[in-house]
Protein backbone atom coordinates (compact mmCIF):
# COMPACT_ATOMS: atom_id res chain seq x y z
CA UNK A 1 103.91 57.77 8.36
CA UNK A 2 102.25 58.43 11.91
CA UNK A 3 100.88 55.39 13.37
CA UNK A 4 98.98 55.53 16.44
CA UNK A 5 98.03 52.20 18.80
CA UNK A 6 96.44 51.76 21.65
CA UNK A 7 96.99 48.07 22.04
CA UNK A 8 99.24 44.69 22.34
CA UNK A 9 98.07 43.90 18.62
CA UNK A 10 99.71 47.15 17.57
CA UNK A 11 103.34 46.54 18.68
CA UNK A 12 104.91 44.95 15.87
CA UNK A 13 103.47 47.99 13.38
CA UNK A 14 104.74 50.51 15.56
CA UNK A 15 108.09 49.00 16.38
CA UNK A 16 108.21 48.36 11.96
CA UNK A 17 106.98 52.09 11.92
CA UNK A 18 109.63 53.93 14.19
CA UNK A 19 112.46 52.16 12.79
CA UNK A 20 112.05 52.84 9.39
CA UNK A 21 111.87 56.26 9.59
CA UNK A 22 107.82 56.73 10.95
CA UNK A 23 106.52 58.11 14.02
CA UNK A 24 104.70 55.97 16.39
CA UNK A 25 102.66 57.20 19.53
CA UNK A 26 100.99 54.34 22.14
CA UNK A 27 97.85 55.78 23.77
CA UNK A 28 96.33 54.93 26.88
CA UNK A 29 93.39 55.53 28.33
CA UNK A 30 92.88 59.38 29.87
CA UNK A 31 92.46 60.11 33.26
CA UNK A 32 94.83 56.90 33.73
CA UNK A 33 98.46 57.07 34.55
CA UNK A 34 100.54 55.68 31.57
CA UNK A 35 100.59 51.86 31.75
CA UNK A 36 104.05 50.67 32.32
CA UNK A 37 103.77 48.85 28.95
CA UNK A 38 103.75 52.14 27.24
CA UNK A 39 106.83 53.42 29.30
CA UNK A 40 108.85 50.26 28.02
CA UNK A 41 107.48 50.90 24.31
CA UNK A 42 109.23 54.17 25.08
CA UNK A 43 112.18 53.27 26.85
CA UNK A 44 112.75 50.09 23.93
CA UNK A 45 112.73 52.93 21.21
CA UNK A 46 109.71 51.11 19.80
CA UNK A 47 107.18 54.21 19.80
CA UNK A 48 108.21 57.99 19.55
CA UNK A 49 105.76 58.83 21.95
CA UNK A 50 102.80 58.13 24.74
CA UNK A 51 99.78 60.10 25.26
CA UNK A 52 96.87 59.54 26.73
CA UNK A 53 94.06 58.72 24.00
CA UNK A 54 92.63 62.73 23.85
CA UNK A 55 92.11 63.92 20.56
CA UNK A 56 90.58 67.12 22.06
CA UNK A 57 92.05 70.03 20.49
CA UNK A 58 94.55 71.26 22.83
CA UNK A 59 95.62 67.86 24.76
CA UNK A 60 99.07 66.19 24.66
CA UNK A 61 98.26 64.10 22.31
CA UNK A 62 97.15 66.59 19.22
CA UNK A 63 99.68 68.73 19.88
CA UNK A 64 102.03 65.77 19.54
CA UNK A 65 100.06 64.66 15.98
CA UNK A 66 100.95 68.93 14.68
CA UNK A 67 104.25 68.70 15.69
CA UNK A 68 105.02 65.62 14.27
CA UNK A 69 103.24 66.61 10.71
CA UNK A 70 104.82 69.96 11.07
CA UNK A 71 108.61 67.90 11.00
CA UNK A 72 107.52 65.40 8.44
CA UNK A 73 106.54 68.84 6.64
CA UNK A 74 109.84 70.25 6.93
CA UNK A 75 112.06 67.13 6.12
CA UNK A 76 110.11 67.07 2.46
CA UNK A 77 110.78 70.79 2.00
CA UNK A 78 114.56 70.19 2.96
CA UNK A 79 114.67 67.02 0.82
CA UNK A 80 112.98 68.89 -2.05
CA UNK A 81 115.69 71.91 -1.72
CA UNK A 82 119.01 69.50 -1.76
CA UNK A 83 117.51 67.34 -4.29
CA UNK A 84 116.71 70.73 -6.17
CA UNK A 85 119.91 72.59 -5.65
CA UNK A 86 121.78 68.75 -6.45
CA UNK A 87 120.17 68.96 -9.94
CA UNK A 88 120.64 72.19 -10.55
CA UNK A 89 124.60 71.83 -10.25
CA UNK A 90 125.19 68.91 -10.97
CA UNK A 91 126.16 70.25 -14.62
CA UNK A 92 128.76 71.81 -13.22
């Protein structure tokens, strides 16, 4: 899960998010320097990630979004292999 917030209100789902396993970015406003809210959300290990709120192809923030699919992506495929190769010797 990938859960995005951009306010107070959204704490408590990212903090719930990131520890179990999700990815959670705070966004702030752009043109804006990064609140220091959003640094402590960092620094507390509550969200993965800040960005400002640009959903324009190329910003920070998108590129953030691919590469966190892109891992979530990956950890299936390995998870699907072990759990493949698991079954397939475990007649052994």
């Amino acid at each position: 899960m990938i859960y995005v917030g951009d306010g107070k209100s959204d704490v408590p789902c990212m903090s719930v998010t990131s520890k179990n396993g999700g990815y959670a970015v705070a966004v702030y406003p752009p043109g804006r320097k990064a609140p220091k809210v959003c640094l402590q959300l960092l620094q507390a290990g509550r969200v993965n990630s800040i960005a400002p709120a640009d959903f324009t192809p190329d910003s920070p923030l998108v590129q953030i979004l691919k590469t966190t699919l892109k891992t979530i992506a990956q950890n299936i495929a390995l998870q699907h292999s072990l759990f493949s190769q698991k079954t397939r010797y475990s007649t052994c």
